[in-house]
N, C-alpha and C. Protein backbone atom coordinates (compact mmCIF):
# COMPACT_ATOMS: atom_id res chain seq x y z
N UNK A 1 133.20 -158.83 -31.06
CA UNK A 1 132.29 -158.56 -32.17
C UNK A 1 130.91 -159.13 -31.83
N UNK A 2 129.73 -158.51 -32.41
CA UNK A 2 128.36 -158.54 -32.08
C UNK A 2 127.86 -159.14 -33.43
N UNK A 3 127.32 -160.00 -33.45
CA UNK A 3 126.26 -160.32 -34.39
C UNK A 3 124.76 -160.66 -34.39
N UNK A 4 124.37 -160.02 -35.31
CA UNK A 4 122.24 -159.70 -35.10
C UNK A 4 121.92 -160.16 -36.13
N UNK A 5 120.71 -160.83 -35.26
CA UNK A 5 120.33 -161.75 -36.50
C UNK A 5 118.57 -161.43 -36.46
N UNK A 6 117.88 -161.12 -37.19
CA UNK A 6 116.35 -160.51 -37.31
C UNK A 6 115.62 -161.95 -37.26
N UNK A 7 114.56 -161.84 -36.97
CA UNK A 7 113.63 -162.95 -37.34
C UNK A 7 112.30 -162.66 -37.28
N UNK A 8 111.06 -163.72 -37.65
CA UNK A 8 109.76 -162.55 -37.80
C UNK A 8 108.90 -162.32 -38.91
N UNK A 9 110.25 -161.49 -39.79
CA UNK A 9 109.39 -160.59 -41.00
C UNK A 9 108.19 -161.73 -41.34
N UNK A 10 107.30 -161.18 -41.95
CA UNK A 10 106.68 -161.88 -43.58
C UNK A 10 105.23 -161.25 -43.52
N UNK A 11 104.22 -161.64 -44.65
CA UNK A 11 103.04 -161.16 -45.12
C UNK A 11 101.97 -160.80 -44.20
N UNK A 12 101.64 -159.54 -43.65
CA UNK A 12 100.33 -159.76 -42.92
C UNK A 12 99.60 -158.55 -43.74
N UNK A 13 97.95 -158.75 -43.38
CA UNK A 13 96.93 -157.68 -43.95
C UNK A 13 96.85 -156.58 -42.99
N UNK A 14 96.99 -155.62 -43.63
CA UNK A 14 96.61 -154.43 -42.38
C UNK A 14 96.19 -154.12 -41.40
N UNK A 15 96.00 -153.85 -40.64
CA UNK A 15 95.39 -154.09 -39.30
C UNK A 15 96.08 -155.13 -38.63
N UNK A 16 96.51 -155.94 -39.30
CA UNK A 16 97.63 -157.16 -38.45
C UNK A 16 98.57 -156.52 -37.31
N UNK A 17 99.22 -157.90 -37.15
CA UNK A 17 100.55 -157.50 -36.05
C UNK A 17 101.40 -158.88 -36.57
N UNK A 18 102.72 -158.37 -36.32
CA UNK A 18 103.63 -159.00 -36.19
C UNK A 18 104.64 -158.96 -34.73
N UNK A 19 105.19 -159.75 -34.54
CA UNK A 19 106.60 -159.46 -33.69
C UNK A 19 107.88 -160.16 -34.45
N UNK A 20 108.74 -159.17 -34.03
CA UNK A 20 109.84 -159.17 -35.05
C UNK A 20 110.96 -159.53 -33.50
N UNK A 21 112.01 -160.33 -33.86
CA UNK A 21 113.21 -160.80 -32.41
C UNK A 21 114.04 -160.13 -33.11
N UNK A 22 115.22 -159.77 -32.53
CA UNK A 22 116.60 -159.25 -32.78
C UNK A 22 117.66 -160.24 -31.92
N UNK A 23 118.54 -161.61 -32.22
CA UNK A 23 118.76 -161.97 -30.99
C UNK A 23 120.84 -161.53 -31.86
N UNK A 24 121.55 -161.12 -30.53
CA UNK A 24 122.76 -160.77 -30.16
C UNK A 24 123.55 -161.81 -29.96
N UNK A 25 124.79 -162.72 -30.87
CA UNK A 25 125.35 -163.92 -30.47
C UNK A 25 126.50 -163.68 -30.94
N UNK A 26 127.85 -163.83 -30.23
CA UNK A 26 129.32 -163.66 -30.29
C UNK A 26 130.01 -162.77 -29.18
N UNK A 27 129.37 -162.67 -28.50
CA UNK A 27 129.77 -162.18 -27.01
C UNK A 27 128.28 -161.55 -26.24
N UNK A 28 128.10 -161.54 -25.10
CA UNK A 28 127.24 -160.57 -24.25
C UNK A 28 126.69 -159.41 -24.68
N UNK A 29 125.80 -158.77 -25.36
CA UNK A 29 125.39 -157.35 -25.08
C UNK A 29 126.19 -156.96 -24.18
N UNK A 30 126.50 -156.02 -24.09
CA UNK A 30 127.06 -154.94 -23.21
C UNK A 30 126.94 -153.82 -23.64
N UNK A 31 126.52 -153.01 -24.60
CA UNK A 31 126.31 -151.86 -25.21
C UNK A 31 125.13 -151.13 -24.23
N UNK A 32 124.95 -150.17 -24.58
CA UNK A 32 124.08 -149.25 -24.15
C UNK A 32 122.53 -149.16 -24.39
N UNK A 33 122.46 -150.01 -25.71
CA UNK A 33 120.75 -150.10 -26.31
C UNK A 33 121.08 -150.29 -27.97
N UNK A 34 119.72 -150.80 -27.91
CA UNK A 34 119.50 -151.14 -29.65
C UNK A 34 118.26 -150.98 -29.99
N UNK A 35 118.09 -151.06 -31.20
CA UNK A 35 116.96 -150.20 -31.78
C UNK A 35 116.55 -150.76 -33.64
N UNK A 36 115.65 -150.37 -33.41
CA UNK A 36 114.98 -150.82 -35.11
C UNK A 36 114.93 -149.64 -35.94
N UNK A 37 115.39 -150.09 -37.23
CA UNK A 37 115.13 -149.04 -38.47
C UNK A 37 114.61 -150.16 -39.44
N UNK A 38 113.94 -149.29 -40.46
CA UNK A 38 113.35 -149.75 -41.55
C UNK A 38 113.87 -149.38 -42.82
N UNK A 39 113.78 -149.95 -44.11
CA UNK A 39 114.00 -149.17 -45.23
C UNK A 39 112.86 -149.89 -46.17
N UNK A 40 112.41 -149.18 -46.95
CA UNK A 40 111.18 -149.06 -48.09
C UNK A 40 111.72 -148.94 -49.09
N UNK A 41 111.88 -149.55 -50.60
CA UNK A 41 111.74 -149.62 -51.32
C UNK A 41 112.36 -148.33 -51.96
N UNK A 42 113.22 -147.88 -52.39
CA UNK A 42 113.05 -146.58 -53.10
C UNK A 42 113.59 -144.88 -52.10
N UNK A 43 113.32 -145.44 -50.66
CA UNK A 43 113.53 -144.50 -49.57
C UNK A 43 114.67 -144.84 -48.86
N UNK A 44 114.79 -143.58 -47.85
CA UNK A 44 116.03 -143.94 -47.37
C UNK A 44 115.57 -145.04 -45.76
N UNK A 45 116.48 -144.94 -45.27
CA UNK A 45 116.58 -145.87 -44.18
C UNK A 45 115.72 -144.68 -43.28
N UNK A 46 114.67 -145.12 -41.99
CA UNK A 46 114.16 -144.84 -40.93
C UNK A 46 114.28 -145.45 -39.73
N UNK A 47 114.34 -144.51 -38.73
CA UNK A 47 114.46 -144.55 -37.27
C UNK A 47 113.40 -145.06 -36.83
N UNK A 48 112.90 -146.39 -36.69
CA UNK A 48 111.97 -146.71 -35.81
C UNK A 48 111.74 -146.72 -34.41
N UNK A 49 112.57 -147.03 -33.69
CA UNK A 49 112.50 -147.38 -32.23
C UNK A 49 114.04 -147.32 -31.61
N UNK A 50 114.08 -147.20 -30.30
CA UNK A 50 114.89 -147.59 -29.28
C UNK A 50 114.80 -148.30 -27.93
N UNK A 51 115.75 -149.08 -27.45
CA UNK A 51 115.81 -149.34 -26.11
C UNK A 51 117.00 -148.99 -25.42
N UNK A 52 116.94 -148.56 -24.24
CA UNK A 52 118.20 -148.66 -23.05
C UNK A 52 118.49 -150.00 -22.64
N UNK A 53 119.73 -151.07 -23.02
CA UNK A 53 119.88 -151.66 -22.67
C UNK A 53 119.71 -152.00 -20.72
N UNK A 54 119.99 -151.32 -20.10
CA UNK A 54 120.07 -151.41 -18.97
C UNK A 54 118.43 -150.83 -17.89
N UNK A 55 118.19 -149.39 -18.32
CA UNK A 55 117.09 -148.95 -17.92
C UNK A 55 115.92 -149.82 -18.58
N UNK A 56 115.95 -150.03 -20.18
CA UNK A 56 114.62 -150.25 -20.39
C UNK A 56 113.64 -149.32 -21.63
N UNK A 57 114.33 -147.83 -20.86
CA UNK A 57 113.95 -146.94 -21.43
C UNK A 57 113.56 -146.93 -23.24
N UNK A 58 112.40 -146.64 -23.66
CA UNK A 58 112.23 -146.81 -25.20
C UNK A 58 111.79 -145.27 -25.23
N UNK A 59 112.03 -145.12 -26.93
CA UNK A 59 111.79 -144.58 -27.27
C UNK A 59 111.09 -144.32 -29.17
N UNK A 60 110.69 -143.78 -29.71
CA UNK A 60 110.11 -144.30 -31.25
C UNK A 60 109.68 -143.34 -31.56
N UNK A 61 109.93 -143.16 -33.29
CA UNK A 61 109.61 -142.20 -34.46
C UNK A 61 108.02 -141.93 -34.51
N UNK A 62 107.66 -140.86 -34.60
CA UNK A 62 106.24 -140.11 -34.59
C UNK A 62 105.55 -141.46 -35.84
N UNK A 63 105.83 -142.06 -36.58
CA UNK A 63 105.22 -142.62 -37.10
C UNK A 63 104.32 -143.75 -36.51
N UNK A 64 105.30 -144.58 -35.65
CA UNK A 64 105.07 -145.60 -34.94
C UNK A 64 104.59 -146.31 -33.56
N UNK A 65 104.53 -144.07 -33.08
CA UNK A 65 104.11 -144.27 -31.76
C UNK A 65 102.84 -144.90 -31.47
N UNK A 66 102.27 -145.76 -30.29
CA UNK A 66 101.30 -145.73 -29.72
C UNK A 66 100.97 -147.41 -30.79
N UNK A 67 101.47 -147.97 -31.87
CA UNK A 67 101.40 -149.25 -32.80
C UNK A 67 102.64 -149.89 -32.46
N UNK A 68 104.16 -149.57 -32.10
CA UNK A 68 104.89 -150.29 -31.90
C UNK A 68 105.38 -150.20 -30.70
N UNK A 69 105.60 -151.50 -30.07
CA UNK A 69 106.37 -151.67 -28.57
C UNK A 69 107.98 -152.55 -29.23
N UNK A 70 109.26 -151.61 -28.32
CA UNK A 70 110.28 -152.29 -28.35
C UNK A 70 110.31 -153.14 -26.91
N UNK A 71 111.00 -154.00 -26.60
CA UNK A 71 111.40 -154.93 -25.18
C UNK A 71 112.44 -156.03 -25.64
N UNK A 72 113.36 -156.30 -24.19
CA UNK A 72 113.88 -156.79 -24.17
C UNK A 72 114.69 -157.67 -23.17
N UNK A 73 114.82 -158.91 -23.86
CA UNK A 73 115.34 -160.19 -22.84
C UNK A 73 116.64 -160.21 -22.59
N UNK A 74 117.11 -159.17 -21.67
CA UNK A 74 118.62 -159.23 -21.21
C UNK A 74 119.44 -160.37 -21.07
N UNK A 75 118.66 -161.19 -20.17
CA UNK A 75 119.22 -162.45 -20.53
C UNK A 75 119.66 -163.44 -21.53
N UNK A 76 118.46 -162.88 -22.35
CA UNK A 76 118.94 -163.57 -23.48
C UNK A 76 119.44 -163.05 -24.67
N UNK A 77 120.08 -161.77 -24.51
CA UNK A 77 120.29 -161.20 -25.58
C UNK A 77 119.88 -160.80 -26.61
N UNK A 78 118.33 -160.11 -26.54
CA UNK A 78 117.43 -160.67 -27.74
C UNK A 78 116.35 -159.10 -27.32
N UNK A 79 116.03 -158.50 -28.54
CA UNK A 79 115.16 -157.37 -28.62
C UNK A 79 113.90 -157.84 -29.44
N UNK A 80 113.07 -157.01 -29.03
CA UNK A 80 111.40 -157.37 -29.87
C UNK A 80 111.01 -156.59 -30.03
N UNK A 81 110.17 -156.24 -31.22
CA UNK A 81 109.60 -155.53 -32.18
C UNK A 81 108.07 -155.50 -31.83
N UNK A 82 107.13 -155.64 -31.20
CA UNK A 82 106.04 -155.77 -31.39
C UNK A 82 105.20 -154.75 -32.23
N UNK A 83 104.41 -155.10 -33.20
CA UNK A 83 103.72 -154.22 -34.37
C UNK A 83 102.44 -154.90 -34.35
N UNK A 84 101.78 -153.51 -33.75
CA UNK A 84 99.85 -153.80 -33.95
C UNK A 84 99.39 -152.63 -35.30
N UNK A 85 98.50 -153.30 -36.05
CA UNK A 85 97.93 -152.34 -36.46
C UNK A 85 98.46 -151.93 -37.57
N UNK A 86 98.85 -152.72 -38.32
CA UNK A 86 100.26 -152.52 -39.41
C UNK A 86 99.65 -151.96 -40.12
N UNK A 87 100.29 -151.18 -41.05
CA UNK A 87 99.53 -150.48 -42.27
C UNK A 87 100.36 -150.36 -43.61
N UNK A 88 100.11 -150.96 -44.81
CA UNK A 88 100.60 -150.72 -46.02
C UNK A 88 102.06 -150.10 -46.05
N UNK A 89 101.80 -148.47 -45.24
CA UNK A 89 103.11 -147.83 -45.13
C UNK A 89 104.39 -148.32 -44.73
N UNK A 90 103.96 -149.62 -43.65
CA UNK A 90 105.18 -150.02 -42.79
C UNK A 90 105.77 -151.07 -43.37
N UNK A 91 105.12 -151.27 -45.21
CA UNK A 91 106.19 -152.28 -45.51
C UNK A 91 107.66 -152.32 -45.88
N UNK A 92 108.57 -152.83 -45.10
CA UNK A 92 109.94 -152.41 -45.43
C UNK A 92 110.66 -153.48 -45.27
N UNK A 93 112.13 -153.33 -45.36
CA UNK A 93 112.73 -154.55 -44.51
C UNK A 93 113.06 -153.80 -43.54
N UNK A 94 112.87 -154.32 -42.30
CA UNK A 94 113.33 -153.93 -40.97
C UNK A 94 115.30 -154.46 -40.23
N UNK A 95 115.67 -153.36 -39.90
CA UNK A 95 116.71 -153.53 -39.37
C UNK A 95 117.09 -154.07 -38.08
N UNK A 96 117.83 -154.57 -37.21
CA UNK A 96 118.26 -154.11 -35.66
C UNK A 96 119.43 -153.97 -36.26
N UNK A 97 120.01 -152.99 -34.83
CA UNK A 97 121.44 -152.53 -34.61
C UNK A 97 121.73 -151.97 -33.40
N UNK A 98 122.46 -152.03 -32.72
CA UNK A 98 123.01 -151.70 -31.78
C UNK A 98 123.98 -150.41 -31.24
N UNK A 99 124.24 -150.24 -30.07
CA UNK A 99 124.71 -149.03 -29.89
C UNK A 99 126.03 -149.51 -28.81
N UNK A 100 127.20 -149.71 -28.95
CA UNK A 100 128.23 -149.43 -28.11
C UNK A 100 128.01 -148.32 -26.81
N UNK A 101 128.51 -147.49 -27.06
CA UNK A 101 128.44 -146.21 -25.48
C UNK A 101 127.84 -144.93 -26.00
N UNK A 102 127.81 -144.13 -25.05
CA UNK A 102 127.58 -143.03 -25.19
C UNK A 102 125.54 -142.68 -24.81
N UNK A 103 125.05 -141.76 -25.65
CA UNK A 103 124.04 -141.76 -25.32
C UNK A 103 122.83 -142.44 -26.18
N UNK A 104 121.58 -143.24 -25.85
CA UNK A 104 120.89 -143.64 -26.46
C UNK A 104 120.03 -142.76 -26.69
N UNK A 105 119.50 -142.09 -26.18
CA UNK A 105 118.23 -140.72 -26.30
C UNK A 105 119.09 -140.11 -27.84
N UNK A 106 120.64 -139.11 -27.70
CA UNK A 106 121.16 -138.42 -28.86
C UNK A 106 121.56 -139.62 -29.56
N UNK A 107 121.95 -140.65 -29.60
CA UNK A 107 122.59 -141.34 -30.63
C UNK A 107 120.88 -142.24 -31.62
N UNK A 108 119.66 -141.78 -31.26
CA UNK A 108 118.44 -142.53 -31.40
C UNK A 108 118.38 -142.99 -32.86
N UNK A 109 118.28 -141.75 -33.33
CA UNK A 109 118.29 -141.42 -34.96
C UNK A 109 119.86 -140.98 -36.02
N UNK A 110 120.30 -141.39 -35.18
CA UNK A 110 121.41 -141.43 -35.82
C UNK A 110 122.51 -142.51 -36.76
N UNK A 111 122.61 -142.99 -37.56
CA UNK A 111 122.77 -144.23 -38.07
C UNK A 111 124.07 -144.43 -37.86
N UNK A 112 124.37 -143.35 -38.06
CA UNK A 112 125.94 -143.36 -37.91
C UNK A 112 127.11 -144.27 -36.61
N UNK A 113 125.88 -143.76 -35.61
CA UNK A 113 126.53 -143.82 -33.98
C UNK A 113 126.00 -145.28 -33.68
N UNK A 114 125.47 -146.16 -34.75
CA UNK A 114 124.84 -147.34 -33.94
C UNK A 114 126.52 -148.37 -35.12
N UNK A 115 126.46 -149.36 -33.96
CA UNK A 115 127.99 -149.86 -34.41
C UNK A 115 128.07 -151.30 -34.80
N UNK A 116 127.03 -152.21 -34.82
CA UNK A 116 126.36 -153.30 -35.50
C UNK A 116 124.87 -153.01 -36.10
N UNK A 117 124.97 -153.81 -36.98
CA UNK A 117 123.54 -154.51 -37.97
C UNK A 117 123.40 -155.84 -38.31
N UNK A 118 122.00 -155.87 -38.71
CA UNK A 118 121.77 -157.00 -38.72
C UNK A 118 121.46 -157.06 -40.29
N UNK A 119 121.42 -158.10 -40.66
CA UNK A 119 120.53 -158.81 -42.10
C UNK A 119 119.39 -158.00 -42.73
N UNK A 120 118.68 -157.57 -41.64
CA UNK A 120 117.47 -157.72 -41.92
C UNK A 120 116.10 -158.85 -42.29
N UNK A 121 114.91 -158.00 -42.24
CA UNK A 121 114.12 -159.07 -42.22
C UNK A 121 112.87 -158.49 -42.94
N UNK A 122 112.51 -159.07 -43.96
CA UNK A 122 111.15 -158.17 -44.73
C UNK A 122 109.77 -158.39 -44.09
N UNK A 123 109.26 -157.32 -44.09
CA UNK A 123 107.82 -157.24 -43.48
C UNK A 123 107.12 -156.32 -44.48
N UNK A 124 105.40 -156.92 -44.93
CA UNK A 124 105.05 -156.65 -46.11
C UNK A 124 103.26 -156.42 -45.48
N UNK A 125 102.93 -155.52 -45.34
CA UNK A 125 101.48 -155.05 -45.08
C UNK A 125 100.61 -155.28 -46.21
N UNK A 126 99.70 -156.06 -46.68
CA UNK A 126 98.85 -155.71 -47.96
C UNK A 126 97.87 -154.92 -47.13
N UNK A 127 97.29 -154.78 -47.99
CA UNK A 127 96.12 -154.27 -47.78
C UNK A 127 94.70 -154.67 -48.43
């Protein structure tokens, strides 16, 4: 069993940045990749980001491109969020979760296919 634990969230003004950790404790990562979603208030849950555990490979929702970087410390079991440029919109609580096997590219946006979560962690843009 995998457990994720968020850390990070809290108040910045727009245009800010945050970095958000995801760290993995109760056995090794070994999965395939993990990835961030968000949920807002009122909305449903969103696909923010991905990583390939092994390649590296990221990937991220048209919203967030080109403002958020995913990365990650294999060694240490631990994913990052980096957020420039925050904007009002992106206030949510943010997720990690993880992906067992299969594919990270088709399983991206899929909530279903990711097989841990975390707590979450609130992140709040004023403006």
């Amino acid at each position: 069993q995998v457990q994720l634990v968020e850390s990070g969230g809290g108040v910045v003004q727009a245009g800010g940045s945050l970095r958000l950790s995801c760290s993995a404790s109760g056995r090794t990562f070994d999965g395939v990749g993990m990835g961030w979603w968000r949920q807002a208030p009122g909305k449903d849950r969103e696909f923010v980001g991905v990583i390939s555990w092994i390649g590296g490979n990221t990937y991220y929702s048209d919203s967030v491109k080109g403002r958020f970087t995913i990365s990650r410390d294999s060694a240490a079991n631990t994913m990052f969020l980096r957020m420039n440029n925050l904007k009002p919109e992106d206030t949510a609580v943010y997720y990690c979760a993880a992906i067992n096997s299969g594919s990270v590219y088709f399983s991206r946006n899929v909530p279903e296919d990711y097989d841990y979560w975390g707590q979450g962690t609130q992140v709040t843009v004023s403006s």
